[in-house]
Structures are given as structure tokens and as C-alpha cells.
N, C-alpha and C. Protein backbone atom coordinates (compact mmCIF):
# COMPACT_ATOMS: atom_id res chain seq x y z
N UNK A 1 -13.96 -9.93 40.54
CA UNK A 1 -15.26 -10.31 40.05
C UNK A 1 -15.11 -11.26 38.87
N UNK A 2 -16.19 -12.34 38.93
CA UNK A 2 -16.01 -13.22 37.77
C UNK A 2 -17.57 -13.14 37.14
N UNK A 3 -17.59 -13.57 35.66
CA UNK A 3 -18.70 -13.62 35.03
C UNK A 3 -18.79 -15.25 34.66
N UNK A 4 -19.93 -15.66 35.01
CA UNK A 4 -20.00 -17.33 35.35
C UNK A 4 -20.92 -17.49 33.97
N UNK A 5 -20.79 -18.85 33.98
CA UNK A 5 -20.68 -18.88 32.11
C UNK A 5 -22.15 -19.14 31.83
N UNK A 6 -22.26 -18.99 30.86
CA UNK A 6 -24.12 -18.61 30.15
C UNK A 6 -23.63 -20.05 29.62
N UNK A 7 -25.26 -20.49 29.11
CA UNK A 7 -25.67 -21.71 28.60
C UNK A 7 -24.74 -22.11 27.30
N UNK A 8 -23.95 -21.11 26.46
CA UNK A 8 -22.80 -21.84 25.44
C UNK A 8 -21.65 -20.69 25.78
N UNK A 9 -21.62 -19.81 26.47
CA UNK A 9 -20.13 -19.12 26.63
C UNK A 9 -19.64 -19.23 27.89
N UNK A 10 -18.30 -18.73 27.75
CA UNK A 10 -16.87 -18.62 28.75
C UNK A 10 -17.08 -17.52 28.80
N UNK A 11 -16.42 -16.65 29.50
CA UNK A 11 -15.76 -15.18 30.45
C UNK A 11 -14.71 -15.22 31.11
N UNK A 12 -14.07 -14.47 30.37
CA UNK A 12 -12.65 -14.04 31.24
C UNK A 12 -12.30 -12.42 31.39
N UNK A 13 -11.40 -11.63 32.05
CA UNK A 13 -11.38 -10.44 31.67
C UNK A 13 -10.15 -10.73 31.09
N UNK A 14 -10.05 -9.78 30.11
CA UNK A 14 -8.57 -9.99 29.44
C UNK A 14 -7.88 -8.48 29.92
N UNK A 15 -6.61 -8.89 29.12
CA UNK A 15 -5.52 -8.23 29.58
C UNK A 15 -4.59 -8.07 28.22
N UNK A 16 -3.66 -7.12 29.15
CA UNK A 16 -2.56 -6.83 27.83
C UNK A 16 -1.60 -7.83 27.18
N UNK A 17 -2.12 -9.05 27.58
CA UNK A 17 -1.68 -10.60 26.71
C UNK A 17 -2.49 -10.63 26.21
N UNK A 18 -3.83 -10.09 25.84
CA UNK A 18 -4.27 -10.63 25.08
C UNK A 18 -4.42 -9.67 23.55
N UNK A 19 -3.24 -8.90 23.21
CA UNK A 19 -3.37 -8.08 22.30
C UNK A 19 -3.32 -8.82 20.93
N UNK A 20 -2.89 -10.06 20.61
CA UNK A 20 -2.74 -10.68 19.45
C UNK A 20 -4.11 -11.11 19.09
N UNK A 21 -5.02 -11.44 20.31
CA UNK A 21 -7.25 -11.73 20.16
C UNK A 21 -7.42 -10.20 19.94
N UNK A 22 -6.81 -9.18 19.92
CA UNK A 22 -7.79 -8.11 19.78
C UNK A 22 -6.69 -7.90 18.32
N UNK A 23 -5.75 -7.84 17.93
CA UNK A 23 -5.36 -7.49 16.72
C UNK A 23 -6.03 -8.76 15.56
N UNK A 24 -6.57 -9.77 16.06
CA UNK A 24 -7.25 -10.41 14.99
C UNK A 24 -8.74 -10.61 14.98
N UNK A 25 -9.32 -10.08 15.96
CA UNK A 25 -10.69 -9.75 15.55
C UNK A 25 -10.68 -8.46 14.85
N UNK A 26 -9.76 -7.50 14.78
CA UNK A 26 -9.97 -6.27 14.07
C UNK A 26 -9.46 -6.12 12.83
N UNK A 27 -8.72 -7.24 11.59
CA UNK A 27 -8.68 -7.69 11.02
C UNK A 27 -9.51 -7.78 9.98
N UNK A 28 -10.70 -8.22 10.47
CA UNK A 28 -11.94 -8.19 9.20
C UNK A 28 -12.62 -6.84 9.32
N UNK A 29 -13.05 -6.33 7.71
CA UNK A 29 -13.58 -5.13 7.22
C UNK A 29 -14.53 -5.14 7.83
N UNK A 30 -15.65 -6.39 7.86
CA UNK A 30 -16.62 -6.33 8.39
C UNK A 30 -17.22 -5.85 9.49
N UNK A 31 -16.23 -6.31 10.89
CA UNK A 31 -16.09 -6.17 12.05
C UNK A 31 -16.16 -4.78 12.30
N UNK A 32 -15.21 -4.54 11.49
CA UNK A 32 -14.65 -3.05 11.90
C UNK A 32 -15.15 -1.90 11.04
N UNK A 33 -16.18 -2.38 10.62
CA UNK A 33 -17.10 -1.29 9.14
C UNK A 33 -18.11 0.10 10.23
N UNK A 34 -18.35 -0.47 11.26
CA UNK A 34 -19.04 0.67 11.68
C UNK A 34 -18.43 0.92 13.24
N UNK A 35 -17.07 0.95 12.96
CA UNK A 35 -16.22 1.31 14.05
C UNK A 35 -14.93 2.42 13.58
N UNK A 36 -14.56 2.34 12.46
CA UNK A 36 -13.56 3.55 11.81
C UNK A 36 -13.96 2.63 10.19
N UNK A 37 -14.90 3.07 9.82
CA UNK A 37 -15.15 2.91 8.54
C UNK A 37 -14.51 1.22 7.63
N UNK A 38 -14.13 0.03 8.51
CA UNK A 38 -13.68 -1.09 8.07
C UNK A 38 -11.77 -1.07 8.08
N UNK A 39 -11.50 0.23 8.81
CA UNK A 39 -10.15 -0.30 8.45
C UNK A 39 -9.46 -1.19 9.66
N UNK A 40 -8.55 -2.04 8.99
CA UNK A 40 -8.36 -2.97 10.21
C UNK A 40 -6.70 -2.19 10.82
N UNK A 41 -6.71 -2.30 12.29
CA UNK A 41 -5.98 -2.33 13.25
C UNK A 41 -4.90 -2.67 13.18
N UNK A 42 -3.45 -2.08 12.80
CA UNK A 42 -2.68 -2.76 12.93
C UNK A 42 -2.05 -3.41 14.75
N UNK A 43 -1.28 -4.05 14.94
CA UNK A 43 -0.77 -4.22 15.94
C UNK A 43 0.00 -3.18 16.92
N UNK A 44 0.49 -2.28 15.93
CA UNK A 44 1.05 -0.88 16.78
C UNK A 44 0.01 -0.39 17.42
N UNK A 45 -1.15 -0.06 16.51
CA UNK A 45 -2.87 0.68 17.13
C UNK A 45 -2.92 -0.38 18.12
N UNK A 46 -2.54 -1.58 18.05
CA UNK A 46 -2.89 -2.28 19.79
C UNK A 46 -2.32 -2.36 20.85
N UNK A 47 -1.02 -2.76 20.73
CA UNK A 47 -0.12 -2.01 21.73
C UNK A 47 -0.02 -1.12 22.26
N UNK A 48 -0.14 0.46 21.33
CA UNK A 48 0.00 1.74 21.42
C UNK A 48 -1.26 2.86 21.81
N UNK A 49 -1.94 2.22 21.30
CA UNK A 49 -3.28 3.08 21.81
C UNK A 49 -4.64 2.30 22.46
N UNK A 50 -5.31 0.92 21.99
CA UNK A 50 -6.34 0.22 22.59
C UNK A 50 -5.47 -0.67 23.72
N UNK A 51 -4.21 -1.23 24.30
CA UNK A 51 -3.84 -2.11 25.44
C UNK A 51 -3.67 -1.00 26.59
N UNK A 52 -3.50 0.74 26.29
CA UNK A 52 -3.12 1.28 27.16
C UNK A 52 -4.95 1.95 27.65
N UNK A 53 -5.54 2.41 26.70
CA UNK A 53 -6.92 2.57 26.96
C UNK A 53 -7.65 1.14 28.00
N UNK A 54 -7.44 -0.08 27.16
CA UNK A 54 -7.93 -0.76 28.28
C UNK A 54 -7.44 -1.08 29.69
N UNK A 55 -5.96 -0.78 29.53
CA UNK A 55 -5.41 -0.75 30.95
C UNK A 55 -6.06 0.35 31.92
N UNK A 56 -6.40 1.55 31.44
CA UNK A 56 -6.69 2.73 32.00
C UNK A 56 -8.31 2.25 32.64
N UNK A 57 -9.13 1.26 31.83
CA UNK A 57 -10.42 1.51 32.47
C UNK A 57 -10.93 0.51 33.27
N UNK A 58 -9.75 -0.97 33.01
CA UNK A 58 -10.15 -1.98 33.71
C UNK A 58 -10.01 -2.12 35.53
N UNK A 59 -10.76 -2.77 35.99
CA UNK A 59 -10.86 -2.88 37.03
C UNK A 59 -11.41 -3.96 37.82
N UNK A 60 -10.89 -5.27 37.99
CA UNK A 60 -11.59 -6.63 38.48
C UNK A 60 -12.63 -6.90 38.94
N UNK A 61 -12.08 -5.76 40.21
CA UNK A 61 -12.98 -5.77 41.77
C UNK A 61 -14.19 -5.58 40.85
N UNK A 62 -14.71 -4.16 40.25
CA UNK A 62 -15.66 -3.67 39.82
C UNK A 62 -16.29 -4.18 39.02
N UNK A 63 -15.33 -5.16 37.52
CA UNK A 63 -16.33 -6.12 36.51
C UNK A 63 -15.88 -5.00 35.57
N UNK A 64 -15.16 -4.23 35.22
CA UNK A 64 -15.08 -3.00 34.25
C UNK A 64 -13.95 -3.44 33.36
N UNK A 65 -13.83 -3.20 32.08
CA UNK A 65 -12.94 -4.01 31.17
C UNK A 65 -13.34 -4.65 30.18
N UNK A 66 -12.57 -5.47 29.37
CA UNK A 66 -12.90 -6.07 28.26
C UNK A 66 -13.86 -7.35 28.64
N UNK A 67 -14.63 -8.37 28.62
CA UNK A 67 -14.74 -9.55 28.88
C UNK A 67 -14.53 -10.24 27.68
N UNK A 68 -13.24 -11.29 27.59
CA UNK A 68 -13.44 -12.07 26.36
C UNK A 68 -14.20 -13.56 26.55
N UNK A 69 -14.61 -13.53 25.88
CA UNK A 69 -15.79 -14.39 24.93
C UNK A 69 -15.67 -15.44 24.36
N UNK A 70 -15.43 -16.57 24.84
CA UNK A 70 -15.29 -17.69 24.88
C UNK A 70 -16.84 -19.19 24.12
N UNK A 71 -16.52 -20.08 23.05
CA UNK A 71 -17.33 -20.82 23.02
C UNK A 71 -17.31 -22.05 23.90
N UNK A 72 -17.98 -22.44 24.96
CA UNK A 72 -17.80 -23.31 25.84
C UNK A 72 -17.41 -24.52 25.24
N UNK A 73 -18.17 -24.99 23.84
CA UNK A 73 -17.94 -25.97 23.28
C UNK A 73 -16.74 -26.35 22.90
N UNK A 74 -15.68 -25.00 22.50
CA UNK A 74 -14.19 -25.61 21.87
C UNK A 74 -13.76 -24.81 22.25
N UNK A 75 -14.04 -23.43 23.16
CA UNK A 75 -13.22 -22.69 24.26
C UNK A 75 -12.54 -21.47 22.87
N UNK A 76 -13.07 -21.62 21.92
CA UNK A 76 -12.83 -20.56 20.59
C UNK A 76 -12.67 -19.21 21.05
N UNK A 77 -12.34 -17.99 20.99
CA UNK A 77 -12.65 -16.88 21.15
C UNK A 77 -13.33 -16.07 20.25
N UNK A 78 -14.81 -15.95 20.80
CA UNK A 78 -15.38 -15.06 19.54
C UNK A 78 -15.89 -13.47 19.52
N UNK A 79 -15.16 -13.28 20.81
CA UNK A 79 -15.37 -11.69 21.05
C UNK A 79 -14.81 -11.12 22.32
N UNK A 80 -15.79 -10.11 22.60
CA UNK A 80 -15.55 -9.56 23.55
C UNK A 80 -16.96 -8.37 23.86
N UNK A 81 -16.68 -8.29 25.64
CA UNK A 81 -17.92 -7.54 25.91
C UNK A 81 -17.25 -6.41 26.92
N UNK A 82 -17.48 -5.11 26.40
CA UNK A 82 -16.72 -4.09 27.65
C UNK A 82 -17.67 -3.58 28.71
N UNK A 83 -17.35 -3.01 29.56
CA UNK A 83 -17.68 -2.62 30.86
C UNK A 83 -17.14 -1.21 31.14
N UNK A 84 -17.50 -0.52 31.19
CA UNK A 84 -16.93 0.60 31.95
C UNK A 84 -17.86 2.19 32.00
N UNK A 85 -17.59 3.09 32.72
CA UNK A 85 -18.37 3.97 32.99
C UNK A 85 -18.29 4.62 31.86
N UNK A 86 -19.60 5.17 31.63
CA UNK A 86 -19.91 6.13 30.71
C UNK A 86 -19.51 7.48 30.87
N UNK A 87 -18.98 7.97 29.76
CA UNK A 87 -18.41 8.88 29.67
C UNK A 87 -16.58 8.85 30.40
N UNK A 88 -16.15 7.82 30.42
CA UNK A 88 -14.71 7.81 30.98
C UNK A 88 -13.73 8.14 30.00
N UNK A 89 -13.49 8.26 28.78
CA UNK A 89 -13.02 9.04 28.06
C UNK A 89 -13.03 10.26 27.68
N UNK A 90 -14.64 10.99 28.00
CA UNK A 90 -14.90 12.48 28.06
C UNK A 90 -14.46 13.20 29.05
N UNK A 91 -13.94 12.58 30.28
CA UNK A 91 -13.58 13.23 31.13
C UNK A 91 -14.73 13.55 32.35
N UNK A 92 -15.90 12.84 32.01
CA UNK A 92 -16.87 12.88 32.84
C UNK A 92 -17.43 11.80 32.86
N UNK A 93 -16.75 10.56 33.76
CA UNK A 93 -17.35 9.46 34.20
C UNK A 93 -17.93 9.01 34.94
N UNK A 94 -19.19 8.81 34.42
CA UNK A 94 -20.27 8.49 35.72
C UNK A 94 -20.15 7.05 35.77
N UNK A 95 -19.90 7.13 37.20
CA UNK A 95 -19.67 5.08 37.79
C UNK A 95 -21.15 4.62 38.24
N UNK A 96 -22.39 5.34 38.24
CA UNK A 96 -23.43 5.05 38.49
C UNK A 96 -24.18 4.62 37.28
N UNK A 97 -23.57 4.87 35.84
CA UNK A 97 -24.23 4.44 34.58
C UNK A 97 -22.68 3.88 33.74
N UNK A 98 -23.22 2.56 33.74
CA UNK A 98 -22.01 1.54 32.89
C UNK A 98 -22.10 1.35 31.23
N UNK A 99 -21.32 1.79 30.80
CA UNK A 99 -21.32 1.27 29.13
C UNK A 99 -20.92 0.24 28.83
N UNK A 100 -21.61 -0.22 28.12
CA UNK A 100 -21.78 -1.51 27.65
C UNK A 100 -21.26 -1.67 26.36
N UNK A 101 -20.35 -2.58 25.67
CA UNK A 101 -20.45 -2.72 24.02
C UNK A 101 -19.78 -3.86 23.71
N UNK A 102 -19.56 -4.22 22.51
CA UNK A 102 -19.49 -5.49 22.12
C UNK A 102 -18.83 -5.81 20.72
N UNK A 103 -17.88 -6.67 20.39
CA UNK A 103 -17.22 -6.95 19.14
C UNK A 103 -16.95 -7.70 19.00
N UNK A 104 -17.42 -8.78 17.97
CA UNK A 104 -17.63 -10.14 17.46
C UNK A 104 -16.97 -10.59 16.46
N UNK A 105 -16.31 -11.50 16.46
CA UNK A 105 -16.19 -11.90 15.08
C UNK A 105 -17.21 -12.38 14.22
N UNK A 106 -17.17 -12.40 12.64
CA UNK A 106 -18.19 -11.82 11.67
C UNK A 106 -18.82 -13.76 11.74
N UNK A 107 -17.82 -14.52 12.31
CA UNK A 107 -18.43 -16.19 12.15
C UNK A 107 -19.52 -16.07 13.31
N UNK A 108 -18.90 -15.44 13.96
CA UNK A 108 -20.09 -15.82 15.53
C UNK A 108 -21.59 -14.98 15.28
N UNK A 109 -21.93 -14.16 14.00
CA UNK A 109 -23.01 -13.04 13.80
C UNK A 109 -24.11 -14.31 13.71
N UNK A 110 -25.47 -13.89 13.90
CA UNK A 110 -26.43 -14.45 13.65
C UNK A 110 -26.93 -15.31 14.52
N UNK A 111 -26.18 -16.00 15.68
CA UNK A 111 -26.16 -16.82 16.23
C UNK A 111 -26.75 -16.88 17.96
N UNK A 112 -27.11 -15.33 18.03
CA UNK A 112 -27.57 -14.87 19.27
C UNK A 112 -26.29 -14.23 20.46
N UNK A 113 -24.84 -14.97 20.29
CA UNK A 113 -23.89 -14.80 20.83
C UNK A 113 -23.95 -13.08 21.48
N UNK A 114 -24.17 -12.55 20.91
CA UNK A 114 -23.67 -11.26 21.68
C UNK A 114 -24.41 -10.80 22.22
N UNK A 115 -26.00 -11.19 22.21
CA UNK A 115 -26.93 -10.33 23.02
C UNK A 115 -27.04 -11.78 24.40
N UNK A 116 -26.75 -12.91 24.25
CA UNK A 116 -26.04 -14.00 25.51
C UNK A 116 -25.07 -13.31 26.27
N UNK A 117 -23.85 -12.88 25.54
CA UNK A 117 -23.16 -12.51 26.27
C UNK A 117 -22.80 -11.09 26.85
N UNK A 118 -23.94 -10.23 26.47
CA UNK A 118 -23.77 -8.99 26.74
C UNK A 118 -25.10 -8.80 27.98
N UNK A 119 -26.10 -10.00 27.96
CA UNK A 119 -27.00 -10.19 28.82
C UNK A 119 -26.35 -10.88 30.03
N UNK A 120 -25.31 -11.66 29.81
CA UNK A 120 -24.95 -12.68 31.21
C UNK A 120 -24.18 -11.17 31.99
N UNK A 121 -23.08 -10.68 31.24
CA UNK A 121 -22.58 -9.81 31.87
C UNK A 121 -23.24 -8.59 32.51
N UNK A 122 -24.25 -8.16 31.85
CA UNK A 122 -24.65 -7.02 32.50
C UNK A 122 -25.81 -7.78 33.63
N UNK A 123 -26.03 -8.64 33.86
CA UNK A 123 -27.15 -9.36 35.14
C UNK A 123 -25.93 -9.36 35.89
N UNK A 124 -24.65 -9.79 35.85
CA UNK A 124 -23.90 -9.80 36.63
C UNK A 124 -23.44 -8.92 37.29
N UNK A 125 -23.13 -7.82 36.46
CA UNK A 125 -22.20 -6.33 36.84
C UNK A 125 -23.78 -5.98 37.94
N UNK A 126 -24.86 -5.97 37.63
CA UNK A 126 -26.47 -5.60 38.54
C UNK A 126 -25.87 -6.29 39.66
N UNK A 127 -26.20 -7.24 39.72
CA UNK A 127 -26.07 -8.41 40.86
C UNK A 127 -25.16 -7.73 41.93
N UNK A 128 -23.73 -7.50 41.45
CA UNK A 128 -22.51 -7.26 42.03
C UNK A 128 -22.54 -5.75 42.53
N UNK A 129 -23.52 -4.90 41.69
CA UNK A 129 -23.43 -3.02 42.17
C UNK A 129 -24.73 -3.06 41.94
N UNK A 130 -25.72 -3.12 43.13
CA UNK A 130 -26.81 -2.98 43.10
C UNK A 130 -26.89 -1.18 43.38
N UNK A 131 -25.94 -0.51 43.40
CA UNK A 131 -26.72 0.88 43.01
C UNK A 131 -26.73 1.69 42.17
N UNK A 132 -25.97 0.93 40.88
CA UNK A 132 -25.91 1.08 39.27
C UNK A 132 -27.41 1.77 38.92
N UNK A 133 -27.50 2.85 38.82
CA UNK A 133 -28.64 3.58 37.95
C UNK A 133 -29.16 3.00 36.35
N UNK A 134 -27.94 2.68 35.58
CA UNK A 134 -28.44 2.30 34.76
C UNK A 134 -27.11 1.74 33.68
N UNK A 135 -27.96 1.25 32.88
CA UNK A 135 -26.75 0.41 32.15
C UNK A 135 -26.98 0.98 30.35
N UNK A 136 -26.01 1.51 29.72
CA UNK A 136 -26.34 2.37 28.60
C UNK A 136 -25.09 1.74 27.47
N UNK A 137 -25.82 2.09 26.50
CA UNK A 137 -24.88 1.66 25.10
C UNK A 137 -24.79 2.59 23.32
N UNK A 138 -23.88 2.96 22.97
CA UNK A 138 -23.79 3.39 22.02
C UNK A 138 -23.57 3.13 20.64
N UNK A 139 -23.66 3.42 19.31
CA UNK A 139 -23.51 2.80 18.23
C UNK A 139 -23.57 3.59 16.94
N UNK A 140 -23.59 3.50 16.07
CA UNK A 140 -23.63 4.38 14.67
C UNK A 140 -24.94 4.00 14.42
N UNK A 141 -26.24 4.88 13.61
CA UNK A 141 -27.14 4.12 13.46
C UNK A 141 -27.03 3.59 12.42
N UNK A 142 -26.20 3.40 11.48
CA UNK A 142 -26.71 1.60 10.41
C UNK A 142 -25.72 0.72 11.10
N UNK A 143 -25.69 0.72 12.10
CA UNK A 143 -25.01 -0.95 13.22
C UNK A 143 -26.43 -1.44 13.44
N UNK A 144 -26.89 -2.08 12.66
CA UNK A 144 -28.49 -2.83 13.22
C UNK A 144 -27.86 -3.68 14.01
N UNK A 145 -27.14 -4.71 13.86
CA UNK A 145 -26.05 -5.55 14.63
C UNK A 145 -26.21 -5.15 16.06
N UNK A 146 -26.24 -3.79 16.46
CA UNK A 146 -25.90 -3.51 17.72
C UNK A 146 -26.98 -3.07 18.27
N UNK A 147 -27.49 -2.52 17.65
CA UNK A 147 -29.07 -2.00 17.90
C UNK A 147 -29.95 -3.09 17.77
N UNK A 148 -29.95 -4.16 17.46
CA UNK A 148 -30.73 -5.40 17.66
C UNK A 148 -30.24 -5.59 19.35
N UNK A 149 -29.09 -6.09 19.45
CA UNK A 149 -28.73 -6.52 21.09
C UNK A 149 -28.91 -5.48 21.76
N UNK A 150 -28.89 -3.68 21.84
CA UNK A 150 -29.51 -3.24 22.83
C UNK A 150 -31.16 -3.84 23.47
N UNK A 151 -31.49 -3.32 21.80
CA UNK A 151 -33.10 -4.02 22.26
C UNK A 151 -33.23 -5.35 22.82
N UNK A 152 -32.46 -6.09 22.30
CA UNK A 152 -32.92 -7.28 22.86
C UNK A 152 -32.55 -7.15 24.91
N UNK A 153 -31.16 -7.03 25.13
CA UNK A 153 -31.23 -6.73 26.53
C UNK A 153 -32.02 -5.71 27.23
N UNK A 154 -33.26 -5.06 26.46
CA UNK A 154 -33.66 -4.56 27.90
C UNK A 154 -33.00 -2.84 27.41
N UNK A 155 -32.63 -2.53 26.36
CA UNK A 155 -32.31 -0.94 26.41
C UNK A 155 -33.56 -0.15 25.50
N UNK A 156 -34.01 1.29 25.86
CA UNK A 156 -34.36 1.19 25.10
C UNK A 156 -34.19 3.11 24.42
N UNK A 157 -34.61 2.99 23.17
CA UNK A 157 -33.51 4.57 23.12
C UNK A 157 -33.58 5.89 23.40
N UNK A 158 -32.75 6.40 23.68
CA UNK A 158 -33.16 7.56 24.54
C UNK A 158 -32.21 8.54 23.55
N UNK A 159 -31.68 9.06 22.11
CA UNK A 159 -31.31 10.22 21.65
C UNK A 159 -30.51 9.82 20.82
N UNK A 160 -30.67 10.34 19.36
CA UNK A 160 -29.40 10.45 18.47
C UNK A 160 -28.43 11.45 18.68
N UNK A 161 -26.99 11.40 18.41
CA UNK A 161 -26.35 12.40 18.82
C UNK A 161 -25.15 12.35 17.46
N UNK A 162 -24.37 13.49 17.25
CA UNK A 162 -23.32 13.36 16.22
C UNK A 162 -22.24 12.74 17.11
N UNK A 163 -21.49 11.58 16.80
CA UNK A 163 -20.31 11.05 17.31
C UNK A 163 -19.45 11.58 16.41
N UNK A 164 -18.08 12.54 17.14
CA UNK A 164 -16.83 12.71 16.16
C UNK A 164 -15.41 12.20 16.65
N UNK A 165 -15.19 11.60 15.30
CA UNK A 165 -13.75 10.94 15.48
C UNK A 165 -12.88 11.63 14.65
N UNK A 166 -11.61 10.92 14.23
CA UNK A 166 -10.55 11.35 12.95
C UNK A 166 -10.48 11.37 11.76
N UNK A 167 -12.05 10.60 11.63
CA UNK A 167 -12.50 10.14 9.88
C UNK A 167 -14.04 11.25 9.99
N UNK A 168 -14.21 11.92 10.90
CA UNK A 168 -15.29 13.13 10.98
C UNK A 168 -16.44 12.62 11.93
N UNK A 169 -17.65 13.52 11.33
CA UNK A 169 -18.88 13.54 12.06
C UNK A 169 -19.37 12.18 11.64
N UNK A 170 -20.31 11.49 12.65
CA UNK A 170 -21.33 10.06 12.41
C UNK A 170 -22.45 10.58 13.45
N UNK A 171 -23.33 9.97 12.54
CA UNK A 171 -24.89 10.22 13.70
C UNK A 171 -24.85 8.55 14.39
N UNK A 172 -25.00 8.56 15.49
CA UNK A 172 -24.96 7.81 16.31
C UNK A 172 -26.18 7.86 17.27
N UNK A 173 -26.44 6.78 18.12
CA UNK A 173 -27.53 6.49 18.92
C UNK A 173 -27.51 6.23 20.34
N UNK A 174 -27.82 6.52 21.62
CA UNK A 174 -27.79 6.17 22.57
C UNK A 174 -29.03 5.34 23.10
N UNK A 175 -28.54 4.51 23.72
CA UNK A 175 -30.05 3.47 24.18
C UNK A 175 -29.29 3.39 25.70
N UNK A 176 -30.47 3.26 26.89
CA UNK A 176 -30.16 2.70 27.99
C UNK A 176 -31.01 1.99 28.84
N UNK A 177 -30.49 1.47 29.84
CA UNK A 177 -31.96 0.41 30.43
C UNK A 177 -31.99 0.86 31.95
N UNK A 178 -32.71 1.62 32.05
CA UNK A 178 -32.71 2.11 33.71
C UNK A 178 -33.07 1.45 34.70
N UNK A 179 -32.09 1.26 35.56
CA UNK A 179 -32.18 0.62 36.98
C UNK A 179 -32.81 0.62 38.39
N UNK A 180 -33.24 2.08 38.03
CA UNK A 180 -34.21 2.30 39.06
C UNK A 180 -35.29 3.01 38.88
């Protein structure tokens, strides 16, 4: 499956070459402020734990995976958009509801870029699995950042919940856009 390019971006799915674009978007505090509290990623954390996670969920045929994020204009990389079933890390993955999410670098903010490219992809992933129930996304709630592009694509929210990681409890938000 390919994602065909929106009015200023590229799409590619990436891969485990591309761990040096994901060890330098995670780099800035910013980026990474409402993802483990701003700390940045070293390259071991990419190799060692996010190249083997994305190996585990990607999948061509399906559109499931990272999509990196391309400026058509100078072919820049300014992110990335994931794909994959919800709940596939809990151990209960539903392939009928796709998660959606998104990580930008802090130059590309403001600019509409991620709710473009989180809109081209998910019309696509529809297009391609027309019996996708629904398309859902998660976030911390002070990510307005992210909670702006749910709303803007079409999600809309359905429950706060406590998200826990290694740095503790976060209240977090679920939004989704139902398909049928």
C-alpha cells in the first residue's frame, strides 16, 4: 500500500533505516514534552526498543506503520504518521479500529502539516479497508497540539482515561471517528 501525496507532502513507510529520522526528531524537549515528560531518546532507545516495536506492528499490504513525512517542496522530513491497531500493545488488538498518531518536528508546528498528513493517510487506510469500524487516537490532555488535529480530522471524544508509563500515572484522552 502506498499513501499518494497531499497538496505539500510526501509518504513513505519507513523502516529500520530510518532510525537516525527517528533519533533526531526525538531530540527536541519540545517534541517529546508530552510523550515521556521532554526527555530526548537516545539512539540505544531506538535501536533497542522503538525499531523493534515498529518492526512488530508494521505491515505494507495493510498501510500499518510509521508513515514518514516528507515536504514535497525540498523532500525535508518533518515527521511521521503511525497506523496500527488499537490496542496492539495491550495485547488486545482490534484490526477493525486503527490508531492513529503523529510526531512532528517543533519547525513544521503551526503550519497545518499534521492534521494534512494525518488526514491524507487515514482517507487512504478507509479507501483501502472499507470495513474499518473506526479510526481512533490518543494523547495526554495538555497536547492541545494533538487534540487540535483529532478535531480537525473528523474525531470526536469519547473518554478520559489514566495512561501509565515508567514516569507514572497521566490523564489522557481518547477521541475517535466512527466508520459506520
Amino acid at each position: 500500500m502506498n499513501i499518494q501525496n497531499s497538496a505539500r507532502l510526501h509518504f513513505r513507510l519507513m523502516t529500520q533505516d530510518d532510525a537516525q529520522l527517528l533519533f533526531e526528531l526525538d531530540q527536541d524537549p519540545a517534541v517529546m514534552a508530552h510523550i515521556n515528560g521532554g526527555i530526548a531518546n537516545s539512539m540505544a532507545d531506538i535501536q533497542e526498543t522503538y525499531i523493534p516495536r515498529l518492526i512488530s506492528f508494521t505491515n505494507k499490504a495493510k498501510g500499518w506503520g510509521l508513515w514518514h513525512t516528507s515536504l514535497l517542496s525540498n523532500n525535508e522530513f518533518i515527521g511521521w504518521v503511525l497506523v496500527r491497531p488499537m490496542g496492539f500493545f495491550e495485547g488486545d488488538s482490534n484490526t477493525l479500529d486503527l490508531e492513529l498518531g503523529w510526531r512532528f518536528k517543533q519547525s513544521s508546528w503551526g503550519k497545518g502539516y499534521a492534521t494534512e498528513a494525518a488526514q491524507q493517510v487515514a482517507n487512504t487506510i478507509c479507501k483501502v479497508h472499507p470495513e474499518l469500524e473506526a479510526l481512533s487516537a490518543t494523547a495526554l490532555v495538555e497536547n492541545h497540539g494533538s487534540l487540535k488535529v483529532m478535531k480537525n480530522i473528523g474525531m470526536k471524544y469519547i473518554k478520559n482515561y489514566i495512561y501509565n508509563d515508567p514516569r507514572g500515572d497521566h490523564d489522557a484522552v481518547l477521541y475517535r471517528k466512527s466508520l459506520k
